[in-house]
N, C-alpha and C. Protein backbone atom coordinates (compact mmCIF):
# COMPACT_ATOMS: atom_id res chain seq x y z
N UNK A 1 73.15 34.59 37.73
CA UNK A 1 72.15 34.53 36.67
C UNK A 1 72.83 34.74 35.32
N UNK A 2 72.62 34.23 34.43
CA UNK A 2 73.68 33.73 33.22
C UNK A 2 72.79 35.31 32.08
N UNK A 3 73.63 35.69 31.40
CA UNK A 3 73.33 37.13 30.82
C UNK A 3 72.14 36.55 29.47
N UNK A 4 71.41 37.80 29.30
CA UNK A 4 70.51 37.32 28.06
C UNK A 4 71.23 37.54 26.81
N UNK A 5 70.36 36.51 26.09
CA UNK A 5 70.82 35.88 24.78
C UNK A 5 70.41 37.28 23.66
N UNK A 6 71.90 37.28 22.91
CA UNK A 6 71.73 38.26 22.09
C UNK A 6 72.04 37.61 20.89
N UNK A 7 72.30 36.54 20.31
CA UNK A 7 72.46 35.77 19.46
C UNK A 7 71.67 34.39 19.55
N UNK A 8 71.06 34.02 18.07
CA UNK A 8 69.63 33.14 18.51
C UNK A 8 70.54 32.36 17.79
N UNK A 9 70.67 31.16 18.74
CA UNK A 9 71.23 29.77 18.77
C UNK A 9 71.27 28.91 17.56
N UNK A 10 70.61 28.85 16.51
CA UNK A 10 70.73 28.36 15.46
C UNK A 10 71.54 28.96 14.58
N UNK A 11 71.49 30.62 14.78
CA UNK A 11 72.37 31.29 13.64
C UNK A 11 73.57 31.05 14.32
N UNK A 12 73.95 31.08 15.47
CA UNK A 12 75.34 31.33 16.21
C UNK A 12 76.16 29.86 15.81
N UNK A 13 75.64 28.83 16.15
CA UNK A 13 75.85 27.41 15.91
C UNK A 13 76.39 27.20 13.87
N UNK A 14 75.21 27.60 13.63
CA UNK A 14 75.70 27.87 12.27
C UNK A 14 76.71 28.67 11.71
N UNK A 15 76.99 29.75 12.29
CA UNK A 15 78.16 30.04 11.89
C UNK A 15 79.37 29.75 12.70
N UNK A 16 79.35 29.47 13.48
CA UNK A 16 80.48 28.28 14.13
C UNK A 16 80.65 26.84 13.33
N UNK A 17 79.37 26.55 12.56
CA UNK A 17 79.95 25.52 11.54
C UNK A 17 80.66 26.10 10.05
N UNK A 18 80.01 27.56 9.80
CA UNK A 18 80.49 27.61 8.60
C UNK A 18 82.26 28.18 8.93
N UNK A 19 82.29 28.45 9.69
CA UNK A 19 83.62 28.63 10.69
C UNK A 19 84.57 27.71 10.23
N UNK A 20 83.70 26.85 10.90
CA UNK A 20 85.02 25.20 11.19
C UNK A 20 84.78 24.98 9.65
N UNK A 21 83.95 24.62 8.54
CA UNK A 21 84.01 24.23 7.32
C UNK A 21 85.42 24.64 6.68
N UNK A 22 85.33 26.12 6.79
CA UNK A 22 86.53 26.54 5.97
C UNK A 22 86.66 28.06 6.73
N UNK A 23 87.55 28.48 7.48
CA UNK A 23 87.88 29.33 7.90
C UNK A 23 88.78 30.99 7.34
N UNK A 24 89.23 30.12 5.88
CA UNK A 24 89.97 31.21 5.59
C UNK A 24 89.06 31.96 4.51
N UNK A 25 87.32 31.38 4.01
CA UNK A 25 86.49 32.27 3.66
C UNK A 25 85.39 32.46 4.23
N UNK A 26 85.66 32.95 5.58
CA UNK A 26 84.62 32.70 6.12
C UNK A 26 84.26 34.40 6.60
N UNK A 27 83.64 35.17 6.32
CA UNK A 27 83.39 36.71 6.62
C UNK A 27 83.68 37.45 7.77
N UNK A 28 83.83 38.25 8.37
CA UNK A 28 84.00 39.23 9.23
C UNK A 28 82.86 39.04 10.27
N UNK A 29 82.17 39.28 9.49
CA UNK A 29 80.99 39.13 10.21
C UNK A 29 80.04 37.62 10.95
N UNK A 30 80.35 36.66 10.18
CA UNK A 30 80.21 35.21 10.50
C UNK A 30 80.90 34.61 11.46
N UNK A 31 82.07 35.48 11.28
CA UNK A 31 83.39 35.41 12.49
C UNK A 31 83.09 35.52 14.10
N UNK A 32 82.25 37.24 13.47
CA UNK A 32 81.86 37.93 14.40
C UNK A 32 80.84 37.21 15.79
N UNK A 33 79.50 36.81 15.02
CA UNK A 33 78.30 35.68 15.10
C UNK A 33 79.04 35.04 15.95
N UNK A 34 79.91 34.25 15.11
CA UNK A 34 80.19 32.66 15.98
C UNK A 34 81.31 32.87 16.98
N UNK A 35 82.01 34.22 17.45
CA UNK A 35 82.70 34.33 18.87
C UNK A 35 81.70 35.40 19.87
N UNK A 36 80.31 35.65 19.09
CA UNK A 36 79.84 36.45 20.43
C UNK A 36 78.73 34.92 20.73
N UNK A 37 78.11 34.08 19.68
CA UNK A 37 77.91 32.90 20.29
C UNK A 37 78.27 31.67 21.30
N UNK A 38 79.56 31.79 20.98
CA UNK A 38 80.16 30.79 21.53
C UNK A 38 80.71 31.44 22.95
N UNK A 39 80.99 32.60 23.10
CA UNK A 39 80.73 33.66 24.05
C UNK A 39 79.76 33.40 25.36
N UNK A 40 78.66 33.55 24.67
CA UNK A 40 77.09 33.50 25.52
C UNK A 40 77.01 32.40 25.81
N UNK A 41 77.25 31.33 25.08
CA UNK A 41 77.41 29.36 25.44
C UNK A 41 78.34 29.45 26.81
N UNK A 42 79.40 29.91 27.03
CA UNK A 42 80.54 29.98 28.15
C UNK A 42 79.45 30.92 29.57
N UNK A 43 78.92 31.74 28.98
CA UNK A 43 77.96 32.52 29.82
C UNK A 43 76.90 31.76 30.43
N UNK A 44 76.23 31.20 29.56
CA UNK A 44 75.01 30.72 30.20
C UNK A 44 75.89 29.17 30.96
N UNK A 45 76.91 28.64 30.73
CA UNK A 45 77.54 27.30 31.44
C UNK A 45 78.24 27.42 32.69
N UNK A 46 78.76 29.36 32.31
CA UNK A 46 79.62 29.32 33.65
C UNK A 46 79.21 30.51 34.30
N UNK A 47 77.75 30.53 34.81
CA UNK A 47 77.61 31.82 34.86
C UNK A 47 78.71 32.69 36.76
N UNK A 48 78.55 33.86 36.11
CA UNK A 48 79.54 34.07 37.41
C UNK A 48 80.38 35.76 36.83
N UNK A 49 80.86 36.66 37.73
CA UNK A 49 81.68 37.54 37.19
C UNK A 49 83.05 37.54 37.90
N UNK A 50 83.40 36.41 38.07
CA UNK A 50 84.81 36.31 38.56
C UNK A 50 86.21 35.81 37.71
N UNK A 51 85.60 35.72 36.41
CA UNK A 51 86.74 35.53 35.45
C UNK A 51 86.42 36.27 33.89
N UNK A 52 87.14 37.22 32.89
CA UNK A 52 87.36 37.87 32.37
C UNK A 52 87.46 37.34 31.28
N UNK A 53 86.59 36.64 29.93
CA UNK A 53 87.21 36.27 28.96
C UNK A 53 87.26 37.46 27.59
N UNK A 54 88.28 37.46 27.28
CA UNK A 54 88.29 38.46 26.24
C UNK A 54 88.48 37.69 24.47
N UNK A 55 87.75 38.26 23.73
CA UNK A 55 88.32 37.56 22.39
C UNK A 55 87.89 39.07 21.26
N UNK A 56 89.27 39.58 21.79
CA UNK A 56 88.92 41.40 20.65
C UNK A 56 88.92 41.07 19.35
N UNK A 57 88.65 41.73 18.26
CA UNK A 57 87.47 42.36 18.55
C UNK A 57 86.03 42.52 18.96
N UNK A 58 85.62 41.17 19.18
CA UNK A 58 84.63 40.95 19.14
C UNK A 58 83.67 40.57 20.43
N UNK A 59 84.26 40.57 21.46
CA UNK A 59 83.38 40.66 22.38
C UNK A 59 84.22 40.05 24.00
N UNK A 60 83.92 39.77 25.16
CA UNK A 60 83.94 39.82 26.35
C UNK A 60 82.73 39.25 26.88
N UNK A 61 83.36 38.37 27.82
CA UNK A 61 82.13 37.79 28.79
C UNK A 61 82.67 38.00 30.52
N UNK A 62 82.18 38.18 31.62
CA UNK A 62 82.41 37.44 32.81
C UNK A 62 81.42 36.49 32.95
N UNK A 63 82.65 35.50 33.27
CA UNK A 63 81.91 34.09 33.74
C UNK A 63 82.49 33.76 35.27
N UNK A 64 81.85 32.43 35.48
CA UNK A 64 82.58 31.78 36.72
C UNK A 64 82.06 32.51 38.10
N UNK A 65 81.32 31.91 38.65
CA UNK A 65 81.15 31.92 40.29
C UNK A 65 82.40 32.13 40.85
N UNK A 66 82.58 33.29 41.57
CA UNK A 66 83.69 33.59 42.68
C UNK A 66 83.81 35.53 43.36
N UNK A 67 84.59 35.45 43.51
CA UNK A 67 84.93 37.00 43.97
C UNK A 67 84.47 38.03 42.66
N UNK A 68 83.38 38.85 43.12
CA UNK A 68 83.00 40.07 41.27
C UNK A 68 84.39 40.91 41.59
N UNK A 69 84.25 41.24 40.43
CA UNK A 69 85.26 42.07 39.76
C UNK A 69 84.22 43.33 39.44
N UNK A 70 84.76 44.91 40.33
CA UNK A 70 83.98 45.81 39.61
C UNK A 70 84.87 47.08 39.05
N UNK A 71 85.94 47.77 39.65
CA UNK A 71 86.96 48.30 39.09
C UNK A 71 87.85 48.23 38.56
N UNK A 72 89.09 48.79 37.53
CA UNK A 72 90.00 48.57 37.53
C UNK A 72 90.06 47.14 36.29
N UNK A 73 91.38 46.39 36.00
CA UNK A 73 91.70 45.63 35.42
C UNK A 73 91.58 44.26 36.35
N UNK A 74 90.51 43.74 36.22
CA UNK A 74 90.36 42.26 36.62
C UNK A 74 91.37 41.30 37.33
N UNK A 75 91.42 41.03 38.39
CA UNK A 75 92.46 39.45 38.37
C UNK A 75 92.56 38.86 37.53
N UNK A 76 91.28 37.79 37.25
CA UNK A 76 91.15 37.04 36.55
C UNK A 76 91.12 37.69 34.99
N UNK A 77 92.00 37.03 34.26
CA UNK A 77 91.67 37.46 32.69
C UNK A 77 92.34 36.13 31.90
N UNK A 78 91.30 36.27 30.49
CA UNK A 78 91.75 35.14 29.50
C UNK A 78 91.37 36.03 28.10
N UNK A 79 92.69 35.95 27.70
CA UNK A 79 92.22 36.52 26.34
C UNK A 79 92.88 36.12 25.31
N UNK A 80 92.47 36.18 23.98
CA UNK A 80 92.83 35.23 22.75
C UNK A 80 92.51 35.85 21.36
N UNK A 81 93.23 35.62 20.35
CA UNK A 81 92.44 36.11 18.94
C UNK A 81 90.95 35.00 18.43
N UNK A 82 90.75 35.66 17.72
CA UNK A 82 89.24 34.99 17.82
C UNK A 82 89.70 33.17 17.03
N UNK A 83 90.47 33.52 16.09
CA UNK A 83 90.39 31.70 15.47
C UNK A 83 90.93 30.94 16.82
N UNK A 84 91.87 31.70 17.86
CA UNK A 84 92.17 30.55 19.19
C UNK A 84 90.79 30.48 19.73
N UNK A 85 90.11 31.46 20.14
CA UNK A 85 89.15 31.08 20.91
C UNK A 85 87.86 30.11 20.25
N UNK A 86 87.69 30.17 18.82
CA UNK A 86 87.11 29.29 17.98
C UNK A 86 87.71 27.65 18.05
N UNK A 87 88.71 27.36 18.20
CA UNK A 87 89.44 26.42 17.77
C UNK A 87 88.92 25.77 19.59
N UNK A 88 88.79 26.34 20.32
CA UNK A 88 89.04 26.08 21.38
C UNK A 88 87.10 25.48 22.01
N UNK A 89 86.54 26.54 21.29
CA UNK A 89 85.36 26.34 21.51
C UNK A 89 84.67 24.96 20.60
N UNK A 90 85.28 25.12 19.96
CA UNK A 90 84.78 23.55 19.30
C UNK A 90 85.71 22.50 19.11
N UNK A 91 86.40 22.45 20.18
CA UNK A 91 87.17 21.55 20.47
C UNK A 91 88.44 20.83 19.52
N UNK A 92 88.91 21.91 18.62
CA UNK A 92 89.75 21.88 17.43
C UNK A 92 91.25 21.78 18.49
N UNK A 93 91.20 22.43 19.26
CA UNK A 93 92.50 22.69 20.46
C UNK A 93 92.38 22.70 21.37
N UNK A 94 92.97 21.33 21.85
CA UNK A 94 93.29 21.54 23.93
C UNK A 94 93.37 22.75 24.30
N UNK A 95 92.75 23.22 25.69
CA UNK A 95 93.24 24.35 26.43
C UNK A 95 95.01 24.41 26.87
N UNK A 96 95.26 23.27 27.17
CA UNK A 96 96.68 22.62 27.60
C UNK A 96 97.50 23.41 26.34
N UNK A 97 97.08 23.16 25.08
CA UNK A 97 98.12 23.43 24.02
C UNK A 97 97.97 24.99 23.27
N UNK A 98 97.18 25.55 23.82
CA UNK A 98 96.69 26.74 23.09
C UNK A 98 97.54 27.84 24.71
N UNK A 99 97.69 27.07 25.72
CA UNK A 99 98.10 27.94 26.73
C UNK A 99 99.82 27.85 26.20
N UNK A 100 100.36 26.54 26.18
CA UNK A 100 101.57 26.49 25.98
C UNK A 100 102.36 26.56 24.90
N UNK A 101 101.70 27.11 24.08
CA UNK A 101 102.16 27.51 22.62
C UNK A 101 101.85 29.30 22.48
N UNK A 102 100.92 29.73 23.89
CA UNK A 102 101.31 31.13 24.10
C UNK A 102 100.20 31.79 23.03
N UNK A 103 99.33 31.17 22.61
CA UNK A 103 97.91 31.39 22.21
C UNK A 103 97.09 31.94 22.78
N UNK A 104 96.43 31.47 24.15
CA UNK A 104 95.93 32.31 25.17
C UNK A 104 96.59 32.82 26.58
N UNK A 105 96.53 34.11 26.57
CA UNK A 105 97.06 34.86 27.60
C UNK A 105 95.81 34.71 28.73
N UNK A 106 96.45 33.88 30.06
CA UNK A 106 95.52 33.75 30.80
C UNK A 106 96.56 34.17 32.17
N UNK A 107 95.47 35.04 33.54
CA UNK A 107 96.22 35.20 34.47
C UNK A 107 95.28 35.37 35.88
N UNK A 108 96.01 34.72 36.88
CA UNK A 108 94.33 34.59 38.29
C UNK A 108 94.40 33.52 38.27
N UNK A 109 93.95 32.66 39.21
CA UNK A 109 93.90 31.46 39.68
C UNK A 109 92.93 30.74 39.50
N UNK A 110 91.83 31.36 38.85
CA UNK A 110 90.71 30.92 38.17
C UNK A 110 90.41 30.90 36.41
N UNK A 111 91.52 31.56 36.22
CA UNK A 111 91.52 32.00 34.47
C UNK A 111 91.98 30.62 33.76
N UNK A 112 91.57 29.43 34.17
CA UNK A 112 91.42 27.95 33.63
C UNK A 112 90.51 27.81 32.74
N UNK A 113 89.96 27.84 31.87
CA UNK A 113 89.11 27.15 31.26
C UNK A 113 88.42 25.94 30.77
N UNK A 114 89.79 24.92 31.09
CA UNK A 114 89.87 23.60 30.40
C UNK A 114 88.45 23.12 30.55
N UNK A 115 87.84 22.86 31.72
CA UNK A 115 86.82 21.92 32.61
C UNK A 115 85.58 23.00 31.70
N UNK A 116 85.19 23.96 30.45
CA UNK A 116 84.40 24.23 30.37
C UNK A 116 83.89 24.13 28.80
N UNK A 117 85.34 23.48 28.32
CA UNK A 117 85.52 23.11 26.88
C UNK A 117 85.53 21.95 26.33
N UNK A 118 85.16 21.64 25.24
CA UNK A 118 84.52 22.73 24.40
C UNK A 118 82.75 23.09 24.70
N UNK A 119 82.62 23.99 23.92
CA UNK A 119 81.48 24.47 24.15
C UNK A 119 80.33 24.14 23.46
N UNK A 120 80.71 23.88 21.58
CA UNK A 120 80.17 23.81 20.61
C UNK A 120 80.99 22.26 19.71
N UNK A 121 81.53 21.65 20.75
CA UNK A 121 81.91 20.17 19.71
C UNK A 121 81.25 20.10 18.21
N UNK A 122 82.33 19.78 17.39
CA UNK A 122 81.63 19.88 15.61
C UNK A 122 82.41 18.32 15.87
N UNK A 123 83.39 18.01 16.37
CA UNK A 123 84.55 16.73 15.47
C UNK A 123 84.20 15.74 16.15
C-alpha cells in the first residue's frame, strides 16, 4: 500500500519546476518540497519496503515489492545529494551516468532504479 501524501501535487510539481528553471536560486525550502515530492511520486509507483532511498537532508522513502527490511541498516540502499536525486527525477540524468560518475551510492540487488525514472519528466 503506497504511503499517504504529505505534499499536495501541484505545489510539489511546481517546485520541481521552479527547481529545473534555475537551480542555483532556488530556496532551501523549494528544494526541500520538490525532493520530499518527487520522493512520494517513487512511493506511490513503487510501492514496497524492500529498497531504501535516501536523499539527506531531506527525506527517505522504502519502495519496491520484495523482502521488508525492519532492523538494522537495510540491504537494499540508494542514496544521493538532493540536486542528483532531482536531476534524476526529472530526467536531467541517466541512472547509468549518475551511478558511474559515483553520484549515487547504491547497494543490494534491488537498489536499481533505472526502470522507475524519471518520475516528474520537465524536458
Amino acid at each position: 500500500m503506497p504511503a499517504r501524501r504529505r505534499i499536495d501535487p501541484a505545489q510539489g510539481r511546481a517546485a520541481v519546476v521552479a527547481w529545473h528553471t534555475d537551480p542555483a536560486v532556488v530556496d532551501r525550502a523549494t528544494i526541500a518540497t520538490a525532493v520530499r515530492y518527487t520522493l512520494e511520486e517513487l512511493g506511490q509507483l513503487a510501492p514496497g519496503r524492500s529498497v531504501e532511498v535516501r536523499v539527506p537532508p531531506f527525506g527517505a522513502v522504502q519502495v519496491i515489492e520484495g523482502p521488508r527490511h525492519t532492523r538494522g541498516t537495510p540491504t537494499n540502499v540508494v542514496e544521493m545529494e538532493p540536486a542528483t536525486w532531482l536531476l534524476l527525477a526529472t530526467g536531467s540524468m541517466a541512472w547509468a551516468a549518475a551511478e558511474e560518475s559515483g553520484a549515487v551510492r547504491a547497494s543490494g540487488q534491488r537498489a536499481d532504479l533505472a526502470g522507475y525514472l524519471p518520475l516528474v519528466p520537465l524536458s
